[in-house]
C-alpha atoms as a PDB file:
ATOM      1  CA  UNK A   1       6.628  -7.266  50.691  1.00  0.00           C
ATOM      2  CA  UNK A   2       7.038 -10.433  48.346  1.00  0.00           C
ATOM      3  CA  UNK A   3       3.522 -11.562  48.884  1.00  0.00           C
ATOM      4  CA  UNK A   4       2.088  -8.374  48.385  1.00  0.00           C
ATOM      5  CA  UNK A   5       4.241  -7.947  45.079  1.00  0.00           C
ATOM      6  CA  UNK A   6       2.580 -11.649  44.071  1.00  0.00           C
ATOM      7  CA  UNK A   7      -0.490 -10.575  44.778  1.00  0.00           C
ATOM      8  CA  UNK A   8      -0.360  -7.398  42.733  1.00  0.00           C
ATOM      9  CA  UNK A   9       0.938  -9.510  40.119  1.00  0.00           C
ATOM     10  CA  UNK A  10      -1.807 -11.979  40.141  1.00  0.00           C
ATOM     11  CA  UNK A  11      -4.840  -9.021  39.770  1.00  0.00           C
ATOM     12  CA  UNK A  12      -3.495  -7.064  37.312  1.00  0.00           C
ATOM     13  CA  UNK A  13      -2.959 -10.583  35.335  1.00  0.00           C
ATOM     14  CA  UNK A  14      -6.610 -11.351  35.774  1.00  0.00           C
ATOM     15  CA  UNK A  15      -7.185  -7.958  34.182  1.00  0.00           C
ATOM     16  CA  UNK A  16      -5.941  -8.595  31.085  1.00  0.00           C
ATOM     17  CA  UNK A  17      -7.252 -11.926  30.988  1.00  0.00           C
ATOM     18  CA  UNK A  18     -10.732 -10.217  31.223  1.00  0.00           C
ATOM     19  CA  UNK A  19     -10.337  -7.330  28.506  1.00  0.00           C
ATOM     20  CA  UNK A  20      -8.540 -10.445  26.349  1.00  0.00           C
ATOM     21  CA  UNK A  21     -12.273 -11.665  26.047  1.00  0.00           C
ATOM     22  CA  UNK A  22     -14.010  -8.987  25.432  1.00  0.00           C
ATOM     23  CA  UNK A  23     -14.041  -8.736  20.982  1.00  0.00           C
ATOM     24  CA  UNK A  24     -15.180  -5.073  20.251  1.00  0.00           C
ATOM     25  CA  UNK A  25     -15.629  -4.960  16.489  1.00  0.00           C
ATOM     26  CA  UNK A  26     -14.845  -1.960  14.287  1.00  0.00           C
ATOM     27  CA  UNK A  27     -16.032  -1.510  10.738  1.00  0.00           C
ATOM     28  CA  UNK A  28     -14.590   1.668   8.788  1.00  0.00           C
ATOM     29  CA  UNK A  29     -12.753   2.561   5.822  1.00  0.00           C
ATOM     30  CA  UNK A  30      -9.134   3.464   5.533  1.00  0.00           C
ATOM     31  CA  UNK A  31      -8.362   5.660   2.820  1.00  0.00           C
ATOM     32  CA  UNK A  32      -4.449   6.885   2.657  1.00  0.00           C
ATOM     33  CA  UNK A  33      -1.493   6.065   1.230  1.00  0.00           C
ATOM     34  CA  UNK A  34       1.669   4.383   1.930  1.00  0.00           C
ATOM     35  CA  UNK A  35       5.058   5.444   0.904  1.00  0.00           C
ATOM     36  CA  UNK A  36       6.121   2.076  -0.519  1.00  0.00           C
ATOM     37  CA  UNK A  37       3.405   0.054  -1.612  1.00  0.00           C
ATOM     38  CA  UNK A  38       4.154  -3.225  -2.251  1.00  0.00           C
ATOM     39  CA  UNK A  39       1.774  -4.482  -4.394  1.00  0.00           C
ATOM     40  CA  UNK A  40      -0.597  -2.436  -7.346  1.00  0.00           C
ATOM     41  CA  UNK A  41      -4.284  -3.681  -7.886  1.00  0.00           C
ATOM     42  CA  UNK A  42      -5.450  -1.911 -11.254  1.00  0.00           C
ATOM     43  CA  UNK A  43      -8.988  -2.700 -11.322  1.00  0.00           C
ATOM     44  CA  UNK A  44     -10.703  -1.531 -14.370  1.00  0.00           C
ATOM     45  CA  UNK A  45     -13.865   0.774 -13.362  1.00  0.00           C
ATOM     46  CA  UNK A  46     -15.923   0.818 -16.541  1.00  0.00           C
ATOM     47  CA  UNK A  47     -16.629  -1.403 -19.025  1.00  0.00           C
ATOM     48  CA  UNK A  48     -14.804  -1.363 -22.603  1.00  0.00           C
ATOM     49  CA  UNK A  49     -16.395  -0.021 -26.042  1.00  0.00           C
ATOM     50  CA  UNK A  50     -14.423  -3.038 -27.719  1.00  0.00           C
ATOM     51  CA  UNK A  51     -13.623  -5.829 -26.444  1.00  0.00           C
ATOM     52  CA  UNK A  52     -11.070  -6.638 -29.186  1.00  0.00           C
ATOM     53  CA  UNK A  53      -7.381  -6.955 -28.584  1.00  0.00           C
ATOM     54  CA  UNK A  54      -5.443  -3.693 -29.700  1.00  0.00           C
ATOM     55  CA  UNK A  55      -1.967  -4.853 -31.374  1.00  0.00           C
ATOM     56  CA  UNK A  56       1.116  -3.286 -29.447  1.00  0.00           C
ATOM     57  CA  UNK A  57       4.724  -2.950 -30.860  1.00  0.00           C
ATOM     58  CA  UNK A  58       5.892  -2.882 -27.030  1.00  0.00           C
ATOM     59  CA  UNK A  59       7.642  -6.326 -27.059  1.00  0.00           C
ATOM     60  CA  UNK A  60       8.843  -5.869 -30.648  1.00  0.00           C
ATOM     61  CA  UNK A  61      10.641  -2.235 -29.740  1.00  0.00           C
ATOM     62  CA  UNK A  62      11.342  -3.783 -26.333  1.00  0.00           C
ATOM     63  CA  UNK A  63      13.743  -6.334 -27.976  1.00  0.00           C
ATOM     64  CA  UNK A  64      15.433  -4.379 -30.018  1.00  0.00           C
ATOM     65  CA  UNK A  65      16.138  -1.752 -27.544  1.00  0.00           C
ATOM     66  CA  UNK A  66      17.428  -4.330 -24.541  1.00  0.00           C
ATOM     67  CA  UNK A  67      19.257  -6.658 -27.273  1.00  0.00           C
ATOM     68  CA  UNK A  68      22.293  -8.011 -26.306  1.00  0.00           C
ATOM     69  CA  UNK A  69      25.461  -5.668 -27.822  1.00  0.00           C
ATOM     70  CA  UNK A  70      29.394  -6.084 -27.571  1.00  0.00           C
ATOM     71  CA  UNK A  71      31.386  -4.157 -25.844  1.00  0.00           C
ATOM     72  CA  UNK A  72      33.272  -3.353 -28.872  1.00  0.00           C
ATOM     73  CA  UNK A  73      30.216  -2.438 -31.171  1.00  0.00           C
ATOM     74  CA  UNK A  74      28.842  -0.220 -28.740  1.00  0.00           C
ATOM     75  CA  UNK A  75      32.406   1.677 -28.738  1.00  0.00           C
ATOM     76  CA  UNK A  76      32.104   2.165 -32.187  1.00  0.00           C
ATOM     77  CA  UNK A  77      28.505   3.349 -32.308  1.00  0.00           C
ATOM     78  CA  UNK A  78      29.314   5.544 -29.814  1.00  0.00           C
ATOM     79  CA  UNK A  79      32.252   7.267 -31.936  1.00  0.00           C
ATOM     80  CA  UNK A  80      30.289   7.523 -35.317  1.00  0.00           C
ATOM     81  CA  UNK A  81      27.330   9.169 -33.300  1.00  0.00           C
ATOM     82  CA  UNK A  82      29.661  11.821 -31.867  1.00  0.00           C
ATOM     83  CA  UNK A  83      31.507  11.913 -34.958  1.00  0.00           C
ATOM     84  CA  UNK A  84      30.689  15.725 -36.454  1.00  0.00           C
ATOM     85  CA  UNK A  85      29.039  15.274 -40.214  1.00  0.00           C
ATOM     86  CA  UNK A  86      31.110  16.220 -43.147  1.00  0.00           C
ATOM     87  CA  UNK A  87      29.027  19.436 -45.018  1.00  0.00           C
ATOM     88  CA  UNK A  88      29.861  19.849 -48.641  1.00  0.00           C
ATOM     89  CA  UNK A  89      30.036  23.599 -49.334  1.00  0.00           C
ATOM     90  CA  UNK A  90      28.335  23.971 -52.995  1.00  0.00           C
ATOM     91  CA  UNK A  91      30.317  26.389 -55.311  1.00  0.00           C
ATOM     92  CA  UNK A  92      28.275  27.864 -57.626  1.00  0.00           C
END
């Protein structure tokens, strides 16, 4: 029973051995999408009418939105914003 099990063994290892050579190439396209990609490639796909730099305020409203605050100013801008304006009633 053991030799015939070793035997077995031994042609169905050859098997593999012999597909393992064979190298079937494939050449297609795969077009889907993932859930997570990790990385984004923006490639652009036509050429631009200018090549001059356009001037963005991004980093300059970037700062001053992200800029470091106290805890303690941030309390108080808090309770002017919800503060309700005083109207002055005009009599006339």
């Amino acid at each position: 029973m053991r030799d015939k099990l070793i035997i077995l063994m031994s042609v169905i290892c050859t098997g593999f051995t012999a597909r393992a050579e064979e190298i079937t190439t494939l050449e297609s396209t795969v077009i889907g999408s993932q859930e997570q990609p990790k990385v984004l490639y923006i490639i652009p796909w036509k050429q631009a009418d200018s090549l001059q730099r356009l001037d963005s305020s991004l980093a300059q409203n970037f700062n001053t939105v992200f800029k470091h605050q106290e805890l303690s100013e941030l309390k108080r801008e808090i309770q002017l914003l919800s503060a309700k304006p005083v109207v002055e009633e005009k009599n006339e």
